[in-house]
N, C-alpha and C. Protein backbone atom coordinates (compact mmCIF):
# COMPACT_ATOMS: atom_id res chain seq x y z
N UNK A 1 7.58 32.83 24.00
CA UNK A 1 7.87 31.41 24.01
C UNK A 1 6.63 30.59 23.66
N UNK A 2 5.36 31.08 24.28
CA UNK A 2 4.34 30.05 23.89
C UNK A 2 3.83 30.25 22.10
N UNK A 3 4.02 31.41 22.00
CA UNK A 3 3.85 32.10 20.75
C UNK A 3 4.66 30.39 19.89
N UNK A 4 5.99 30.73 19.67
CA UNK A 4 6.65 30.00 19.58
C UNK A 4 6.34 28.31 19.38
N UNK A 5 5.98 28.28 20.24
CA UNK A 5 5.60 27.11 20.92
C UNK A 5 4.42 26.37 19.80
N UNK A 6 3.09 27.18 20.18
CA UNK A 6 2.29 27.15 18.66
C UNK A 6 2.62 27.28 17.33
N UNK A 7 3.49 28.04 16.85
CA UNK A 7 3.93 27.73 15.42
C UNK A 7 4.34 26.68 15.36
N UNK A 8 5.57 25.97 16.34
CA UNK A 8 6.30 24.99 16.24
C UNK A 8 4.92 23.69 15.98
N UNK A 9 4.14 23.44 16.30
CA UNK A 9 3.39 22.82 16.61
C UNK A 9 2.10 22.41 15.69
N UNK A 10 2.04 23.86 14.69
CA UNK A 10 1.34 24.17 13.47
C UNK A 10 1.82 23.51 12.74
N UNK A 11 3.66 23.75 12.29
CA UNK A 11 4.59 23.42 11.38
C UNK A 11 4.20 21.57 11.55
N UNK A 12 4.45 21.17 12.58
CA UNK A 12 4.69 20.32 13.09
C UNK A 12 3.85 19.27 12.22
N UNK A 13 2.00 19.42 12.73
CA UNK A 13 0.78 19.09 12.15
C UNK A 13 1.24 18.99 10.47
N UNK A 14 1.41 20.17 10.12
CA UNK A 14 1.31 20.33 9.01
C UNK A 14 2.18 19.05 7.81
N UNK A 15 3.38 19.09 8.41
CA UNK A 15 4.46 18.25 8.08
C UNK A 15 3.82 17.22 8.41
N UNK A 16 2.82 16.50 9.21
CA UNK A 16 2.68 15.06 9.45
C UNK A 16 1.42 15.05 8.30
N UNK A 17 0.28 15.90 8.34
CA UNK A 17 -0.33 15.92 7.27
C UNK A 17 0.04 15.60 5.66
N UNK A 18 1.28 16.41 5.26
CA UNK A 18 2.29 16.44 3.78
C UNK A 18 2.43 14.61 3.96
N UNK A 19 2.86 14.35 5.21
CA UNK A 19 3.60 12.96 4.91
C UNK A 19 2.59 11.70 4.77
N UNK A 20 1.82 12.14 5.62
CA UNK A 20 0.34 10.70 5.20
C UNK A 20 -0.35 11.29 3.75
N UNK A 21 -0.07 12.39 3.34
CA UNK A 21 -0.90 12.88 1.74
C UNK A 21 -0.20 11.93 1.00
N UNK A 22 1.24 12.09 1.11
CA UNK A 22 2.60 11.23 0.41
C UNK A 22 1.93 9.74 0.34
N UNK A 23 2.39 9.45 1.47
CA UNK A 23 2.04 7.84 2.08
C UNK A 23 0.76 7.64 1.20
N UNK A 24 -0.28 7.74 0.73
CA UNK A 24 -1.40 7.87 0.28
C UNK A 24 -1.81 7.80 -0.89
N UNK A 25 -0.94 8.80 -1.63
CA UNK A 25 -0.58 8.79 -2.71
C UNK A 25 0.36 7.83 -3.44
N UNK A 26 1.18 7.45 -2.37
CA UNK A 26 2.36 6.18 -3.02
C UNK A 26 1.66 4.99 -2.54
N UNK A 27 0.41 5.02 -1.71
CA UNK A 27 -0.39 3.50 -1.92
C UNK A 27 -1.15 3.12 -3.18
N UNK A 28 -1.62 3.89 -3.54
CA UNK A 28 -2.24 4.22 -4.49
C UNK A 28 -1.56 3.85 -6.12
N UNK A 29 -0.88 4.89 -5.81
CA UNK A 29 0.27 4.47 -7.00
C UNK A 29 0.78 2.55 -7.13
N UNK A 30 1.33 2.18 -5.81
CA UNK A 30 1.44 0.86 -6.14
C UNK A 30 0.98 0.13 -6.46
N UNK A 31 -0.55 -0.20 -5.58
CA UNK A 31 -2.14 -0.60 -5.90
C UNK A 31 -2.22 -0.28 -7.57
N UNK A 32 -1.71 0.28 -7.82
CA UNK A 32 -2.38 0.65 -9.49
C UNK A 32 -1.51 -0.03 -9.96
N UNK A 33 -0.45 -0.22 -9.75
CA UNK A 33 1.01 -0.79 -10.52
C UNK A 33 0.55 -2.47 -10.64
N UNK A 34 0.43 -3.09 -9.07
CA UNK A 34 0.08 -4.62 -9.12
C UNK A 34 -1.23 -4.93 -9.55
N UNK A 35 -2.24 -3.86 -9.65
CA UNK A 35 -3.67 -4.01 -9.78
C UNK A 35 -3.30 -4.11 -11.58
N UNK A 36 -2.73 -3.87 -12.26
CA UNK A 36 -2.24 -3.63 -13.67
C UNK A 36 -1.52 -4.84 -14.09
N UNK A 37 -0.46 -5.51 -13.14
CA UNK A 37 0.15 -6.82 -12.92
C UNK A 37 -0.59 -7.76 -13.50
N UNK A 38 -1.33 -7.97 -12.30
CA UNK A 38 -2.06 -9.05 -12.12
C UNK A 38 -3.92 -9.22 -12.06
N UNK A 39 -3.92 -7.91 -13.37
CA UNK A 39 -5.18 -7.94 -14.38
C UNK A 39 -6.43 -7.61 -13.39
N UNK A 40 -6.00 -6.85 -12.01
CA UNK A 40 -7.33 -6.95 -11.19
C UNK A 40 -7.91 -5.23 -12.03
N UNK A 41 -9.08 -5.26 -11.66
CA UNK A 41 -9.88 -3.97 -12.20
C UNK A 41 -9.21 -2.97 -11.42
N UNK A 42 -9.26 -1.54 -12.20
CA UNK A 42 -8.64 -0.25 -11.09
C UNK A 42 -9.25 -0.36 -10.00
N UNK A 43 -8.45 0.27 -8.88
CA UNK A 43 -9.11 0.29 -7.36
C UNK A 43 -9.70 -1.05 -6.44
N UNK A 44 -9.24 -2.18 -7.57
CA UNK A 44 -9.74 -3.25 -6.56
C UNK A 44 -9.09 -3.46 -5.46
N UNK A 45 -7.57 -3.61 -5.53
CA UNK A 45 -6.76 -3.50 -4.47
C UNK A 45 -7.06 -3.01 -3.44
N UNK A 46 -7.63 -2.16 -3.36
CA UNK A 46 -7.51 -0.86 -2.14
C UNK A 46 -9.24 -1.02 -1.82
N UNK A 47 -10.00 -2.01 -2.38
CA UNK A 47 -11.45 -2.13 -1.61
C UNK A 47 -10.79 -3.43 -0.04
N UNK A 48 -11.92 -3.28 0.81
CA UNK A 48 -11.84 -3.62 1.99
C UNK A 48 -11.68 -5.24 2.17
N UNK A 49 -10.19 -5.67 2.69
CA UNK A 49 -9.92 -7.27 2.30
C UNK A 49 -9.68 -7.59 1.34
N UNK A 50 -9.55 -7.02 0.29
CA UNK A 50 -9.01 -7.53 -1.26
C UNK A 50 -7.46 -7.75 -1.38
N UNK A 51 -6.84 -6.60 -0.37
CA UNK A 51 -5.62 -7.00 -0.73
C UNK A 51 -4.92 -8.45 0.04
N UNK A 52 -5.85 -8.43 1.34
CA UNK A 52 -5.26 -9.07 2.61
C UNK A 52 -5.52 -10.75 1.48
N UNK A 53 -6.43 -10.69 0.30
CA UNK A 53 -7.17 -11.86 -0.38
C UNK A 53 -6.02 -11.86 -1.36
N UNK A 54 -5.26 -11.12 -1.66
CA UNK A 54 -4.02 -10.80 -3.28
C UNK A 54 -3.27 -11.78 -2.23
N UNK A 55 -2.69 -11.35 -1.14
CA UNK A 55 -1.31 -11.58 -0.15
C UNK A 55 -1.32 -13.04 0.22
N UNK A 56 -3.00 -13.32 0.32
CA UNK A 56 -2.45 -14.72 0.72
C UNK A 56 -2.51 -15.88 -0.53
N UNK A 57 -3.41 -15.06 -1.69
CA UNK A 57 -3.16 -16.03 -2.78
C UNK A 57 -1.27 -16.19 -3.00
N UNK A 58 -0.47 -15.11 -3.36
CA UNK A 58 0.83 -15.38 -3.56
C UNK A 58 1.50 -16.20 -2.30
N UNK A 59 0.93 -15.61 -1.02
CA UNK A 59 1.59 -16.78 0.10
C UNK A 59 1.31 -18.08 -0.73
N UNK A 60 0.15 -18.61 -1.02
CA UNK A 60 -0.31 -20.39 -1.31
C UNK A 60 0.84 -20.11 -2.51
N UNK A 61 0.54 -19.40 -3.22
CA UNK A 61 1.34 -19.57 -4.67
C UNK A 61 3.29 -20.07 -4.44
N UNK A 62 3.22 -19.39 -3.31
CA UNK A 62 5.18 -19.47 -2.97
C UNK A 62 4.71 -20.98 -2.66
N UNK A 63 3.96 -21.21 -1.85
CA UNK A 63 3.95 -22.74 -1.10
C UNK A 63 4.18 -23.75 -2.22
N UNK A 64 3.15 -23.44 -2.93
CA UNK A 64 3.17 -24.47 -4.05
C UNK A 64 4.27 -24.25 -4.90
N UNK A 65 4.84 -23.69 -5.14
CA UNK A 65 6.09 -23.36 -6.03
C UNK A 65 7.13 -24.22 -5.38
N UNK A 66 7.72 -24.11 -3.86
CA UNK A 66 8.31 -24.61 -3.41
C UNK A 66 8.47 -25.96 -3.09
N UNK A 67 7.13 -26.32 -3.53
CA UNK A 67 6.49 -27.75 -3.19
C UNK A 67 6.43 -28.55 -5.01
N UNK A 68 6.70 -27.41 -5.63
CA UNK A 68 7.22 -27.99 -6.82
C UNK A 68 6.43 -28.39 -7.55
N UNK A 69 5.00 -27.79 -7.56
CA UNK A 69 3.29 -27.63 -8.08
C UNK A 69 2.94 -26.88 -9.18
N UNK A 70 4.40 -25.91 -9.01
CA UNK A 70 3.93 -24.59 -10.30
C UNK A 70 5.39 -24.62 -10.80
N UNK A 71 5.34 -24.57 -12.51
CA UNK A 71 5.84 -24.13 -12.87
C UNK A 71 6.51 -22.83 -13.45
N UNK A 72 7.55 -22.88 -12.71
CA UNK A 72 8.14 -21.12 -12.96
C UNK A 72 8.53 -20.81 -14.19
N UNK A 73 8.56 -21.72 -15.26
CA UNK A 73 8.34 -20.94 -16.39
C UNK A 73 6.98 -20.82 -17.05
């Protein structure tokens, strides 16, 4: 049973490892997608506060849109 017990537990690790590699890889991937968007250099996205600096420019950007500042075409 403890035998057991440890594999289960190996498997376990292992599978949470596969899933943050995933997770990681599909940040990455997106970061490259909007970093391509919106003309930032590769990997800027993903330096420290850059994105939290992307998120709130489009927050102001919705504001002003709604406020009827920007034109959507």
């Amino acid at each position: 049973m403890r035998r057991l017990r440890k594999l289960w537990l190996r498997i376990r690790i292992r599978c949470l490892e596969l899933e943050l590699a995933w997770r990681e890889g599909r940040k990455q991937a997106l970061a490259a997608e909007i970093e391509e968007q919106f003309g930032y250099e590769p990997g800027w996205l993903l330096l420290p506060g850059n994105a939290e600096k992307h998120l709130s420019w489009l927050e102001q950007r919705q504001r002003w849109h709604k406020a009827g500042h920007i034109n959507p075409h």
